[in-house]
C-alpha atoms as a PDB file:
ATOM      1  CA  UNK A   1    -155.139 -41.749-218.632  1.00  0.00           C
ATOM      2  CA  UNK A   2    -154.096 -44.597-221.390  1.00  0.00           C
ATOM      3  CA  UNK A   3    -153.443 -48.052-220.003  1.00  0.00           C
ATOM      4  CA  UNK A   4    -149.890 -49.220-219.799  1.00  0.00           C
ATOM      5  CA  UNK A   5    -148.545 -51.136-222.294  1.00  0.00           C
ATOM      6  CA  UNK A   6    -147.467 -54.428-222.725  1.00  0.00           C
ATOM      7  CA  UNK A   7    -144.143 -54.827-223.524  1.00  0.00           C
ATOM      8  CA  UNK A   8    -142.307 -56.560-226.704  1.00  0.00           C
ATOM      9  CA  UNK A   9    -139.109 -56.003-224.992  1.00  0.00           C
ATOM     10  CA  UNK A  10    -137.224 -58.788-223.021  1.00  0.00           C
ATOM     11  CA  UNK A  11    -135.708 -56.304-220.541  1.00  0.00           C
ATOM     12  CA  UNK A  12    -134.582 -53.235-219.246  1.00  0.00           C
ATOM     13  CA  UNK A  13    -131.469 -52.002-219.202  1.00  0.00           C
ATOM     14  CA  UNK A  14    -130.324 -50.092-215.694  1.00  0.00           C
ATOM     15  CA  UNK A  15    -131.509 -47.133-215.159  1.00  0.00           C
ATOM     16  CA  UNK A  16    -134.556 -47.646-217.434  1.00  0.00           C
ATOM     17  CA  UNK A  17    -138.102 -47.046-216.287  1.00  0.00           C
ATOM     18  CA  UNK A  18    -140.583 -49.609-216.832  1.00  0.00           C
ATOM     19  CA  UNK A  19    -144.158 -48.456-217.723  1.00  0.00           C
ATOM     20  CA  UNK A  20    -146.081 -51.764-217.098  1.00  0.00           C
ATOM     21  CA  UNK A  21    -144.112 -52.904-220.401  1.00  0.00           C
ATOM     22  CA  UNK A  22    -143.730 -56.196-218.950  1.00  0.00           C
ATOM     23  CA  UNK A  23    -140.263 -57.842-220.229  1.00  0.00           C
ATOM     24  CA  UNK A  24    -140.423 -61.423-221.965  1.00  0.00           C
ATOM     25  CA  UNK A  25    -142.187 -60.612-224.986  1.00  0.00           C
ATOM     26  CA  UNK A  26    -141.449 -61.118-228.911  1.00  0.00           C
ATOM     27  CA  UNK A  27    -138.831 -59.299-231.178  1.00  0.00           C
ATOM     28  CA  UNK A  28    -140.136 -55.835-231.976  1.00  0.00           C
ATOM     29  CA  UNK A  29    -138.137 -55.997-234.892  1.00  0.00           C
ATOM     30  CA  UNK A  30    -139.904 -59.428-235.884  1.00  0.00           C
ATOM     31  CA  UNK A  31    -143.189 -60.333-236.846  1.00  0.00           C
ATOM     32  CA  UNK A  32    -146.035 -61.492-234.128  1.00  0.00           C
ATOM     33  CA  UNK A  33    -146.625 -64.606-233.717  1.00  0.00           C
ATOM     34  CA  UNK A  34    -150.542 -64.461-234.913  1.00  0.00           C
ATOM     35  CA  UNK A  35    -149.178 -61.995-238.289  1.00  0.00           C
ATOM     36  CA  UNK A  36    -146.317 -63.670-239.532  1.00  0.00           C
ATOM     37  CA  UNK A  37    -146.461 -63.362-243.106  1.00  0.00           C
ATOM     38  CA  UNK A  38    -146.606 -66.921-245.138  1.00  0.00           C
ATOM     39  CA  UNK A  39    -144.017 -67.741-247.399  1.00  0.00           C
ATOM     40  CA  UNK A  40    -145.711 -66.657-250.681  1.00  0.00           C
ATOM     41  CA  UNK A  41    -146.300 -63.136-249.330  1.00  0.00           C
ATOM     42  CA  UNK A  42    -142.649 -62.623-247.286  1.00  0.00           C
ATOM     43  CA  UNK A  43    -141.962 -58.594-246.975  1.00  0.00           C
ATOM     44  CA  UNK A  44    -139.821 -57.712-249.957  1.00  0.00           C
ATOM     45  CA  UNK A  45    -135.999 -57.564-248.771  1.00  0.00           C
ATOM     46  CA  UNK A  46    -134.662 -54.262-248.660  1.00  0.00           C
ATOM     47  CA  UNK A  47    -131.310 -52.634-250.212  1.00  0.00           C
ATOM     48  CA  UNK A  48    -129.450 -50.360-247.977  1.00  0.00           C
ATOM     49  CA  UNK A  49    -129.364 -46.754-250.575  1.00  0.00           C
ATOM     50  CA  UNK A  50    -125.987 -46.372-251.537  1.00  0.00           C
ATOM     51  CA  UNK A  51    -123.042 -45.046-248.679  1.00  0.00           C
ATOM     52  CA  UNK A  52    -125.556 -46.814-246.124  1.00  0.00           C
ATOM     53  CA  UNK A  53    -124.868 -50.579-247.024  1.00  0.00           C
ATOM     54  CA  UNK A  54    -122.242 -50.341-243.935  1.00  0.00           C
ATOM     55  CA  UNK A  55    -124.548 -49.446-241.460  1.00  0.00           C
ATOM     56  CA  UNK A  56    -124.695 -51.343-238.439  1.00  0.00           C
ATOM     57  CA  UNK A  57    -127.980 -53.638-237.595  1.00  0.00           C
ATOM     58  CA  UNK A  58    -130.446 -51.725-236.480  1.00  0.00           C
ATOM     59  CA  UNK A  59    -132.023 -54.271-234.081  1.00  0.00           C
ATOM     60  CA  UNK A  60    -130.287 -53.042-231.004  1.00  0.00           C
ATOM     61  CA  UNK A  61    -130.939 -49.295-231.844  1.00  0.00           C
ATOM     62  CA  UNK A  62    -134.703 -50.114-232.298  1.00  0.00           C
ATOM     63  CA  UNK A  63    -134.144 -52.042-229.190  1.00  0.00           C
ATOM     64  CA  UNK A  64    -133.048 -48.928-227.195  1.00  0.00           C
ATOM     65  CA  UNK A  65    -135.892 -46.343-229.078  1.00  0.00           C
ATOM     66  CA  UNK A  66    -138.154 -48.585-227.667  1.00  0.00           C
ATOM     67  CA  UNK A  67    -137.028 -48.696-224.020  1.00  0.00           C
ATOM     68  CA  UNK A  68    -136.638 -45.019-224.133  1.00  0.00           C
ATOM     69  CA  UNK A  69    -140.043 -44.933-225.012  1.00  0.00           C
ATOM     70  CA  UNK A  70    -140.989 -46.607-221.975  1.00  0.00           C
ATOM     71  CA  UNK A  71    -139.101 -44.384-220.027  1.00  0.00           C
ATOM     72  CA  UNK A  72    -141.104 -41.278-221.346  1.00  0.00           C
ATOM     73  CA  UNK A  73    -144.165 -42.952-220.903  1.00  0.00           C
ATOM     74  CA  UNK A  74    -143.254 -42.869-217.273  1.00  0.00           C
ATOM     75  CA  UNK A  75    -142.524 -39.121-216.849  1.00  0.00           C
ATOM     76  CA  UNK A  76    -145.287 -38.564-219.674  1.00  0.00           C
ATOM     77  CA  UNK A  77    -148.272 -40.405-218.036  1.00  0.00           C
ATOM     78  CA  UNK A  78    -147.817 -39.290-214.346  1.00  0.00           C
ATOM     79  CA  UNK A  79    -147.659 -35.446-215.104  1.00  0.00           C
ATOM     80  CA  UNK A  80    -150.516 -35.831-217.731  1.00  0.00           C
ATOM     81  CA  UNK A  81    -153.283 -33.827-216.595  1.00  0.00           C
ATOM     82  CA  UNK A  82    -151.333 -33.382-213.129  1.00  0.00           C
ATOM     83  CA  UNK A  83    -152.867 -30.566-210.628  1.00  0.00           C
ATOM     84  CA  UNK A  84    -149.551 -29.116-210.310  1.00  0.00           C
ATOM     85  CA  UNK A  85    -147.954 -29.340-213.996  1.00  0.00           C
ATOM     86  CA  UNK A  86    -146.300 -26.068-214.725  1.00  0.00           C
ATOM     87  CA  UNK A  87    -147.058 -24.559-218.082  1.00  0.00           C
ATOM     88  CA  UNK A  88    -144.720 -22.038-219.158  1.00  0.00           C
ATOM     89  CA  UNK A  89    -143.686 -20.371-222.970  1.00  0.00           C
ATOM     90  CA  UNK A  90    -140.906 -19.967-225.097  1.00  0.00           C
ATOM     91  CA  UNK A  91    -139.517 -17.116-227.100  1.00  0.00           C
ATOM     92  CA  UNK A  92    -141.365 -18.430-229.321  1.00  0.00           C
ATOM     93  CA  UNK A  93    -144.270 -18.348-227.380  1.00  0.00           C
ATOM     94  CA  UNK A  94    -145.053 -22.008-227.871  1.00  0.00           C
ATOM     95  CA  UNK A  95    -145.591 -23.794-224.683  1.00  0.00           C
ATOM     96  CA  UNK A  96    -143.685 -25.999-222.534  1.00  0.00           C
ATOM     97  CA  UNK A  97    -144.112 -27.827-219.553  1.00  0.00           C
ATOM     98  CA  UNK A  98    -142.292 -29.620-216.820  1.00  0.00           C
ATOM     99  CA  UNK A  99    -142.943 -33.135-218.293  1.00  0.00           C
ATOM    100  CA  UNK A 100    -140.810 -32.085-221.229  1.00  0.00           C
ATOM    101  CA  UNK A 101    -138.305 -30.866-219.570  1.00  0.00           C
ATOM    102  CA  UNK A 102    -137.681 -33.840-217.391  1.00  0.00           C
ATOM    103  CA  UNK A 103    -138.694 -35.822-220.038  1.00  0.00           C
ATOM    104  CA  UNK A 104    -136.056 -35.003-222.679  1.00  0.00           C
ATOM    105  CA  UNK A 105    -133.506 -34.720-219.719  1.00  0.00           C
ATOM    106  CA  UNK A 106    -134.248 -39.014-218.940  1.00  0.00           C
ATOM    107  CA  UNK A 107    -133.552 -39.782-222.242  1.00  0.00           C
ATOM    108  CA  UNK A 108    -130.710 -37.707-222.848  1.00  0.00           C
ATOM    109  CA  UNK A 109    -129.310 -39.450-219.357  1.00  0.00           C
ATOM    110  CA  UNK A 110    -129.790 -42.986-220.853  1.00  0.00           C
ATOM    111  CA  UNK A 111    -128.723 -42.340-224.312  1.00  0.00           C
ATOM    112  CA  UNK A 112    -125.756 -40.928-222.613  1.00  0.00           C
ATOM    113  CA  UNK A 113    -125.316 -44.185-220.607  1.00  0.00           C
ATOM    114  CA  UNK A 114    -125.701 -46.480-223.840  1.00  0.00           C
ATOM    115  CA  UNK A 115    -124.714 -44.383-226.415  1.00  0.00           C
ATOM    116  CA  UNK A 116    -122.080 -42.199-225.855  1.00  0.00           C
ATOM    117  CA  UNK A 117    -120.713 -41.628-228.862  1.00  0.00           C
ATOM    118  CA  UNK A 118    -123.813 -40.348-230.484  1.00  0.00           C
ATOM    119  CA  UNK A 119    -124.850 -36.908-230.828  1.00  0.00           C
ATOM    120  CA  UNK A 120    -128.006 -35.636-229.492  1.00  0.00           C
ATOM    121  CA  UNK A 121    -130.424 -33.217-230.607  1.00  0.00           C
ATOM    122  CA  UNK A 122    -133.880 -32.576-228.684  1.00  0.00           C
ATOM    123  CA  UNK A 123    -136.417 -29.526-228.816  1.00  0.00           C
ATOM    124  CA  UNK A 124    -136.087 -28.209-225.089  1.00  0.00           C
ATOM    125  CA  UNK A 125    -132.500 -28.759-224.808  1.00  0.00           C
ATOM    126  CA  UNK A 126    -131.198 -28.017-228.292  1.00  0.00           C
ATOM    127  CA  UNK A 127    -127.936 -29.712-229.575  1.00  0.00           C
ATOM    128  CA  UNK A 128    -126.822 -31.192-233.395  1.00  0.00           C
ATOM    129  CA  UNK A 129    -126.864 -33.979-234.913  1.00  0.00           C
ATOM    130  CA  UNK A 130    -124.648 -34.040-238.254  1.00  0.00           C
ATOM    131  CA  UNK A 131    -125.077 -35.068-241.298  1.00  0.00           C
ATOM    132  CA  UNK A 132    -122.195 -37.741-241.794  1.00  0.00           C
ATOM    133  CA  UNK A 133    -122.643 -39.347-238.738  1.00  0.00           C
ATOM    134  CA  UNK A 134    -125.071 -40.649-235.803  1.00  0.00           C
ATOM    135  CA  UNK A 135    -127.643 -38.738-233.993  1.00  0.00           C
ATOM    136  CA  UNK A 136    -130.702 -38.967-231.890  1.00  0.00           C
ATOM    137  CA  UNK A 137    -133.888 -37.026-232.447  1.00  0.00           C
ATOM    138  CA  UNK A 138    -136.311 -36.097-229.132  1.00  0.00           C
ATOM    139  CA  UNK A 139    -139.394 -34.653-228.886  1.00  0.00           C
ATOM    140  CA  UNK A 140    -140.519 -35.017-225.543  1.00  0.00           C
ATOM    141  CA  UNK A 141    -143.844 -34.051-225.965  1.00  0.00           C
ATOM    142  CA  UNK A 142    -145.058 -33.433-229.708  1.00  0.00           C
ATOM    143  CA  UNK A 143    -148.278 -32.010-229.108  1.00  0.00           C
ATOM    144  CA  UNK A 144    -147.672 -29.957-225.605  1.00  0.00           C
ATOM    145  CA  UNK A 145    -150.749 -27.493-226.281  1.00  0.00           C
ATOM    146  CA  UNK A 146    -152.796 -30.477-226.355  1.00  0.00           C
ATOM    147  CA  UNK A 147    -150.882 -31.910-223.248  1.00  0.00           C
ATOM    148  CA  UNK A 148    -150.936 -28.831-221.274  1.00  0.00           C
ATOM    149  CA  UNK A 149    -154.978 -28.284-221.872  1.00  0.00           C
ATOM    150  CA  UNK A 150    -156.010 -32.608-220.440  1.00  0.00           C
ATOM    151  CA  UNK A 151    -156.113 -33.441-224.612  1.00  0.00           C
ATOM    152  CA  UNK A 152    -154.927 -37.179-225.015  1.00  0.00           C
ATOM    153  CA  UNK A 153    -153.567 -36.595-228.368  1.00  0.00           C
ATOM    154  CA  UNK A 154    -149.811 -36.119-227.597  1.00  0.00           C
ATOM    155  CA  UNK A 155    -146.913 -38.367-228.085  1.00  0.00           C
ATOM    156  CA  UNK A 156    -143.395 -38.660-227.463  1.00  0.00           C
ATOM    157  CA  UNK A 157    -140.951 -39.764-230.534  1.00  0.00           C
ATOM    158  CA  UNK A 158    -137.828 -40.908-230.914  1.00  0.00           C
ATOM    159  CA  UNK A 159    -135.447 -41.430-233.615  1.00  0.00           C
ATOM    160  CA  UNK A 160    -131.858 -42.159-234.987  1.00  0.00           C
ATOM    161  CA  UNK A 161    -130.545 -40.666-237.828  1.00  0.00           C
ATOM    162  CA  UNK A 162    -127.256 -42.029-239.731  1.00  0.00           C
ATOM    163  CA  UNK A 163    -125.991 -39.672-241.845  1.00  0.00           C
ATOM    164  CA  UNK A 164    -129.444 -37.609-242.575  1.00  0.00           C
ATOM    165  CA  UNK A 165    -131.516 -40.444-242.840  1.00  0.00           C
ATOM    166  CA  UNK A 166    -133.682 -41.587-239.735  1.00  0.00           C
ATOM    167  CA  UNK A 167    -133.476 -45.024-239.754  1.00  0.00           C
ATOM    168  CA  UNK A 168    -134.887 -45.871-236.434  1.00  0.00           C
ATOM    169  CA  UNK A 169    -138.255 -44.290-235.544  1.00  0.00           C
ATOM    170  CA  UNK A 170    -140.461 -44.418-232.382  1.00  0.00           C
ATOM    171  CA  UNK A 171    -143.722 -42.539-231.693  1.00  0.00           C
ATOM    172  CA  UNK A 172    -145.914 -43.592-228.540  1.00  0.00           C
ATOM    173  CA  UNK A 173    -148.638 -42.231-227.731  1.00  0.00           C
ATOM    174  CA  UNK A 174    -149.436 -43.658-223.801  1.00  0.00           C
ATOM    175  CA  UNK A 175    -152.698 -41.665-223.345  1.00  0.00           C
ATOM    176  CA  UNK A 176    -154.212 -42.875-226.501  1.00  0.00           C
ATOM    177  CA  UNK A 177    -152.635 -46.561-225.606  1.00  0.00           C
ATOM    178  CA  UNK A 178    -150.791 -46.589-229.018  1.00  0.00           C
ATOM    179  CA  UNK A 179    -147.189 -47.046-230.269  1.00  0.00           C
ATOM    180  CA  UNK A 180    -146.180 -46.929-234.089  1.00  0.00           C
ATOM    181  CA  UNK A 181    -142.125 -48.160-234.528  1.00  0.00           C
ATOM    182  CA  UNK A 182    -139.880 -49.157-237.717  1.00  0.00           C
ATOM    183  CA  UNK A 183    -136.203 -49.574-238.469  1.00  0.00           C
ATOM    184  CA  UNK A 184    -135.124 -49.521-241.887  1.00  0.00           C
ATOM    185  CA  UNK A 185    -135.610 -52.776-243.716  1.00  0.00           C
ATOM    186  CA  UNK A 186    -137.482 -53.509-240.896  1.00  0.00           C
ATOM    187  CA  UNK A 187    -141.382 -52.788-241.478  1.00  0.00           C
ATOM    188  CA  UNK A 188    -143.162 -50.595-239.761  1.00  0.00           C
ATOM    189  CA  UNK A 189    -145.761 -51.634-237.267  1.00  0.00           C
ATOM    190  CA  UNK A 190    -148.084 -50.675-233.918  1.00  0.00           C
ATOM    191  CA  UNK A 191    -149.699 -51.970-230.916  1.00  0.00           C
ATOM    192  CA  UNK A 192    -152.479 -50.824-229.077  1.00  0.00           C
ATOM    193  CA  UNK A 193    -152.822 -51.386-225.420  1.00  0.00           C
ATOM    194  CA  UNK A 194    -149.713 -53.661-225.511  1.00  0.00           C
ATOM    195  CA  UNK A 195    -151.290 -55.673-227.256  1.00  0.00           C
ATOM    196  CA  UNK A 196    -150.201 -57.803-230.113  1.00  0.00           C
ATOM    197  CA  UNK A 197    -148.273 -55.584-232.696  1.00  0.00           C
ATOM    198  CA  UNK A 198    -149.217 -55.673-235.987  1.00  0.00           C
ATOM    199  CA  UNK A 199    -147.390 -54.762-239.639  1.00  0.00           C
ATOM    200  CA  UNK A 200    -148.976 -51.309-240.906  1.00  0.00           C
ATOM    201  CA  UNK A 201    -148.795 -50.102-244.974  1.00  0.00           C
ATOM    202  CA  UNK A 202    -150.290 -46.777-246.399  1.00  0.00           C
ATOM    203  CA  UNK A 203    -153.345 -47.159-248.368  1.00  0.00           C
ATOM    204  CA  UNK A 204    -153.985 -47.729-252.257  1.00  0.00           C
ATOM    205  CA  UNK A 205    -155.909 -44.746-252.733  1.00  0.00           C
ATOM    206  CA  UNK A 206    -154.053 -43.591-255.984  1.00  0.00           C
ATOM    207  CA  UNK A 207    -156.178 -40.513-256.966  1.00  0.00           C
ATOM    208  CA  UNK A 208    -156.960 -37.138-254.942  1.00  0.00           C
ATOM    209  CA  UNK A 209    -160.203 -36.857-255.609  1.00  0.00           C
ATOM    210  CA  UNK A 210    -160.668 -39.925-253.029  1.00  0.00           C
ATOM    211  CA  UNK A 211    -157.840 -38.978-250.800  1.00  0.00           C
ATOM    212  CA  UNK A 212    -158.656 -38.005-247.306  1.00  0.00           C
ATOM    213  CA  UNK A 213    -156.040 -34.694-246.352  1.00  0.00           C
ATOM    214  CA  UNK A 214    -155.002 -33.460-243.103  1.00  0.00           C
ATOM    215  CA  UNK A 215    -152.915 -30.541-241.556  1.00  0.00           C
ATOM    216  CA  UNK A 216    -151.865 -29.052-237.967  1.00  0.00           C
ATOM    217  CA  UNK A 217    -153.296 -25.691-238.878  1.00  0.00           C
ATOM    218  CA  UNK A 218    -153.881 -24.055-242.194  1.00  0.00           C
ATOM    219  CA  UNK A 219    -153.160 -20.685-240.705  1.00  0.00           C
ATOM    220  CA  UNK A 220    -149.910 -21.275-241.245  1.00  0.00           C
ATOM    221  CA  UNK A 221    -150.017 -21.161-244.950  1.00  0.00           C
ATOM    222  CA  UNK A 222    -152.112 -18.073-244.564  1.00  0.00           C
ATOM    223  CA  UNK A 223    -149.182 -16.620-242.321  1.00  0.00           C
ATOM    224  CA  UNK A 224    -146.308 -17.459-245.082  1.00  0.00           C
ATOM    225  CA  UNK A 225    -148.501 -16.151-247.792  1.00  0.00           C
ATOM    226  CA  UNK A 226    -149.821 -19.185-249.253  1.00  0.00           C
ATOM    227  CA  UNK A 227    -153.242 -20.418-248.586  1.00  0.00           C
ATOM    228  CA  UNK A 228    -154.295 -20.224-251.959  1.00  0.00           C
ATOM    229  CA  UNK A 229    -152.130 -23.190-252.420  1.00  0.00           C
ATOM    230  CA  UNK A 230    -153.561 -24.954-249.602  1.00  0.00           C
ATOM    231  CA  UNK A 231    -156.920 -24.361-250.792  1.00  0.00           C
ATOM    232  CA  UNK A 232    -155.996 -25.677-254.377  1.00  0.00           C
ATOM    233  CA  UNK A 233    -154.860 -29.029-252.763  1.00  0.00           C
ATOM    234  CA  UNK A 234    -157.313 -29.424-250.071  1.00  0.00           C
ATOM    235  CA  UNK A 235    -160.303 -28.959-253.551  1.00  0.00           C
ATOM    236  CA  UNK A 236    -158.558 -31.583-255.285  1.00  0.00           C
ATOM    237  CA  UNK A 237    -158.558 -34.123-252.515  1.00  0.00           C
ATOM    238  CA  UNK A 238    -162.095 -36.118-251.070  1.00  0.00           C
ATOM    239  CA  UNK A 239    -161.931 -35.017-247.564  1.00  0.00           C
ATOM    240  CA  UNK A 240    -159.641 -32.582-245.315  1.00  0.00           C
ATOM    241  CA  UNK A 241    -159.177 -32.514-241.530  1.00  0.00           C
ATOM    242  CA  UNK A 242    -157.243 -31.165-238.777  1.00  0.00           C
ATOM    243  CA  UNK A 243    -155.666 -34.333-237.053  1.00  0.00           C
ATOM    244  CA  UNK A 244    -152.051 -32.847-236.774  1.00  0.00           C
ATOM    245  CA  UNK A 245    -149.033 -32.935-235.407  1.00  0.00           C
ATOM    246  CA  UNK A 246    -147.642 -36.773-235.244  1.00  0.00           C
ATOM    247  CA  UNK A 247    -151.089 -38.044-235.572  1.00  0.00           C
ATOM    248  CA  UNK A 248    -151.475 -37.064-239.192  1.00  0.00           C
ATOM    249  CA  UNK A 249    -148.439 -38.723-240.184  1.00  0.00           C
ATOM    250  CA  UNK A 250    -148.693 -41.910-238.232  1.00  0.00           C
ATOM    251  CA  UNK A 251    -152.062 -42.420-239.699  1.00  0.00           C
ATOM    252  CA  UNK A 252    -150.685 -41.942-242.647  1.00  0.00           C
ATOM    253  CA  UNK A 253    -148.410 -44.567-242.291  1.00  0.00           C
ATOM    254  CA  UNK A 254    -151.339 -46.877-241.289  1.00  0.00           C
ATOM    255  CA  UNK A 255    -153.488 -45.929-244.424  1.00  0.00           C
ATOM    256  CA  UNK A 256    -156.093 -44.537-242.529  1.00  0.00           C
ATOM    257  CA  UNK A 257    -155.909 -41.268-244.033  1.00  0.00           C
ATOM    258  CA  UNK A 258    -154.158 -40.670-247.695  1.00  0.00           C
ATOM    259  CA  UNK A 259    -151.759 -37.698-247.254  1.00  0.00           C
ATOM    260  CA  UNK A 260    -150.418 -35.070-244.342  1.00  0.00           C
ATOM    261  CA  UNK A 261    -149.570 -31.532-244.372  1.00  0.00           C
ATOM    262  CA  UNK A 262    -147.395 -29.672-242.234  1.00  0.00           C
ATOM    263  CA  UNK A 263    -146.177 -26.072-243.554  1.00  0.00           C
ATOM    264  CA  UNK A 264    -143.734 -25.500-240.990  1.00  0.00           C
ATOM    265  CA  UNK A 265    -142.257 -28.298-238.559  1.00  0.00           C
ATOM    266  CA  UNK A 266    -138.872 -29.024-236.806  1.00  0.00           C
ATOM    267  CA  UNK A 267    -136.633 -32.033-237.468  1.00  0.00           C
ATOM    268  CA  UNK A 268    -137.899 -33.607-233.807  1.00  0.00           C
ATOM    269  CA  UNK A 269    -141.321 -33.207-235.106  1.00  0.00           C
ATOM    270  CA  UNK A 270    -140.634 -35.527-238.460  1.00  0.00           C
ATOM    271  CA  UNK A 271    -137.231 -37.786-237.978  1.00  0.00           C
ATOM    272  CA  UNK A 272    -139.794 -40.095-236.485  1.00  0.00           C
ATOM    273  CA  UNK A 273    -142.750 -40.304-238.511  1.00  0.00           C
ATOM    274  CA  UNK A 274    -139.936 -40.160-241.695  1.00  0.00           C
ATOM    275  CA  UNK A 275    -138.473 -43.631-240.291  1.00  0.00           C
ATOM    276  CA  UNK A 276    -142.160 -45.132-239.767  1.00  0.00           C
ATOM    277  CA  UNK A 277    -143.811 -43.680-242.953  1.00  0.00           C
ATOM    278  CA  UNK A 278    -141.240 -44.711-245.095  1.00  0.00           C
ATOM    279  CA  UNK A 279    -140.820 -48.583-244.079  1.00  0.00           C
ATOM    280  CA  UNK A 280    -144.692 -48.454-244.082  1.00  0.00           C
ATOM    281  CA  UNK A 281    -144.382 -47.889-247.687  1.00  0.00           C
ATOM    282  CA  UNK A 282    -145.216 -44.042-248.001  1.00  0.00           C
ATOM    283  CA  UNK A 283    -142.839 -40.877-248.671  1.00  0.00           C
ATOM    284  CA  UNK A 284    -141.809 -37.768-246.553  1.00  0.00           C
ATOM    285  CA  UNK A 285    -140.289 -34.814-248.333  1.00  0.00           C
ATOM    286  CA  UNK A 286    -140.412 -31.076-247.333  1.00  0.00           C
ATOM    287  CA  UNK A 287    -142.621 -28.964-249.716  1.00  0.00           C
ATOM    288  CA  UNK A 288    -140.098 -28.497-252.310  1.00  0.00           C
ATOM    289  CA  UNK A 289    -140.089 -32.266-252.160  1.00  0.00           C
ATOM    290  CA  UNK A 290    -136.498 -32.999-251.056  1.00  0.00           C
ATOM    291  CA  UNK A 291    -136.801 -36.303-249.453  1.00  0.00           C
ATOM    292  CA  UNK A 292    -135.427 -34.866-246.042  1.00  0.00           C
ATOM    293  CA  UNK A 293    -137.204 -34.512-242.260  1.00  0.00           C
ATOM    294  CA  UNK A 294    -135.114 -31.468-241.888  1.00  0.00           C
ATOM    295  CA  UNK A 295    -136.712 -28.985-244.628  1.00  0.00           C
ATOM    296  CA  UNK A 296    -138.805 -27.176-242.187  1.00  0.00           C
ATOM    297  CA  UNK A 297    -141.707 -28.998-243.445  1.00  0.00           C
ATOM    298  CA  UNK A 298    -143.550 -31.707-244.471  1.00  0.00           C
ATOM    299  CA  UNK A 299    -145.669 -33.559-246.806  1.00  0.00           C
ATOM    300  CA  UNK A 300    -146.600 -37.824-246.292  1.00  0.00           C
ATOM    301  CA  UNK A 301    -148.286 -39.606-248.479  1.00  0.00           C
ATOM    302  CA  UNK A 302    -148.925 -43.445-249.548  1.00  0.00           C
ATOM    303  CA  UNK A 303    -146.400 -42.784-251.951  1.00  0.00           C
ATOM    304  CA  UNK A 304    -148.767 -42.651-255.129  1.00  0.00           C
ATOM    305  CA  UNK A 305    -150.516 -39.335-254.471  1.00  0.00           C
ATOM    306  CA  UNK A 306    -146.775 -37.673-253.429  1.00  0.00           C
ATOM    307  CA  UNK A 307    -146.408 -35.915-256.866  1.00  0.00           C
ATOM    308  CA  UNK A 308    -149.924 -35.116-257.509  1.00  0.00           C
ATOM    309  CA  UNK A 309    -149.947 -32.875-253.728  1.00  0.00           C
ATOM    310  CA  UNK A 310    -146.960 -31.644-254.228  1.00  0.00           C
ATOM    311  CA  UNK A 311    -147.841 -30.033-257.775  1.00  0.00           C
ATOM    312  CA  UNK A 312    -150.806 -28.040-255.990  1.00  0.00           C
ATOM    313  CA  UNK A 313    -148.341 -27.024-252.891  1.00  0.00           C
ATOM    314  CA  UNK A 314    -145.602 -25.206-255.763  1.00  0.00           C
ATOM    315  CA  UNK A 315    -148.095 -23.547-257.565  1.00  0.00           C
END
């Protein structure tokens, strides 16, 4: 199993479950001490898109992603590869297990505790979030098939929406001992091990032929009919892989790979990732390239290569 992380948090709030995130640390919404930038090279300030300028801060929202992450990593870390974890399926014949079940259940508990005015929406337990007001997005586990089968690659993410837009993302990650976070003006950034965080940007790479692609699984494409469009972006770009799920698009988000495909997805599975991409400096649309997390898919990029994928993915 991952090692615990340290936290950036200075406390808990009752009923919160510490996962070795010791309390005391720096501002997560601030830069470490060791990375803060120097005054030539401040972060550009950024302007709140228009009917969001009235937005509360989002310090104490980030804040409370952040403990709820801990909380998960709890529930998340103790039932990982667990003897007794009890797999079952959906309708939809996806699996699910107890961990995110009792999981999604903890955070909807604290949310309800420190948010009760906001609406909820999470993959086991359903719900809404609308679109002119507040709303937080849960997926317990994103990756359970991974989860269920002793894979580390799984992660639990968080988000807030304000009227569509997520502008509070969380994705951790405690088996692989890594946590990506961002508010909006904020930066995005991630920690490994607890360690010190650090500010994360998409890459330069401006020109497919050099990109590096990924996807959950291409059958997908094949099952709605269009692989041929897969195939013509995955033989314009340098290199394709299989990361998936939140992986892709976190990676994204740290430049290590160029652009991510996903040809069907829920709204847990991007609110997230939307929030961290975009303050990273990268885009998230669906495939028709409406900058939404709710399309029913997903393409992230670094932003200069957006356009470029997208023209091979309409064809």
């Amino acid at each position: 199993m991952g090692e615990a992380f340290r936290s950036p948090l200075r406390g808990h709030s009752p009923g919160m479950a510490a996962v070795g995130w010791e309390a005391g640390g720096v501002d997560p919404a601030a830069p470490a001490a060791d990375t803060v930038p120097a005054a030539d090279t401040a972060p550009a300030t950024h302007t709140a898109p228009e009917g969001l300028a009235d937005l509360p801060e989002p310090a104490d929202d980030l804040d409370l992603a952040l403990r709820l992450a801990d909380t998960a990593d709890a529930i998340t870390l103790d039932r990982f590869r667990a003897a007794d974890l009890r797999v079952t399926r959906k309708p939809d014949r996806t699996p699910v297990t107890d961990a995110d079940t009792a999981t999604e259940d903890a955070l909807r508990a604290v949310l309800g505790h420190e948010r009760p005015g906001d609406a909820v929406l999470g993959e086991e337990r359903g719900g809404e979030v609308a679109d002119n007001g507040r709303g937080w997005v849960l997926d317990p586990i994103d990756g359970t098939k991974n989860y269920s089968r002793g894979v580390p690659v799984w992660a639990t993410l968080i988000a807030l929406t304000v009227r569509g837009r997520a502008v509070v993302g969380v994705v951790s990650a405690p088996a692989l001992g890594r946590r990506w976070w961002a508010a909006s003006g904020r930066g995005a950034w991630a920690s490994e091990r607890g360690g010190a965080q650090r500010r994360i940007s998409v890459s330069g790479v401006a020109d497919l032929a050099d990109a590096y692609l990924s996807t959950t699984d291409f059958r997908v494409f094949t099952q709605e009919g269009e692989l041929d469009r897969w195939l013509a972006l995955a033989d314009a770009c340098g290199e394709t892989r299989a990361l998936g799920d939140f992986w892709q698009h976190v990676l994204v988000a740290e430049g290590a790979i160029d652009l991510a495909v996903d040809r069907s997805a829920s709204a847990w599975d991007l609110a997230a990732p939307a929030a961290i991409v975009v303050e990273a400096g990268g885009r998230l649309t669906d495939l028709t390239g409406a900058d939404t997390h709710d399309g029913g898919s997903a393409v992230t990029s670094n932003a200069r290569l957006h356009d470029a994928a997208l023209q091979h993915l309409r064809r």
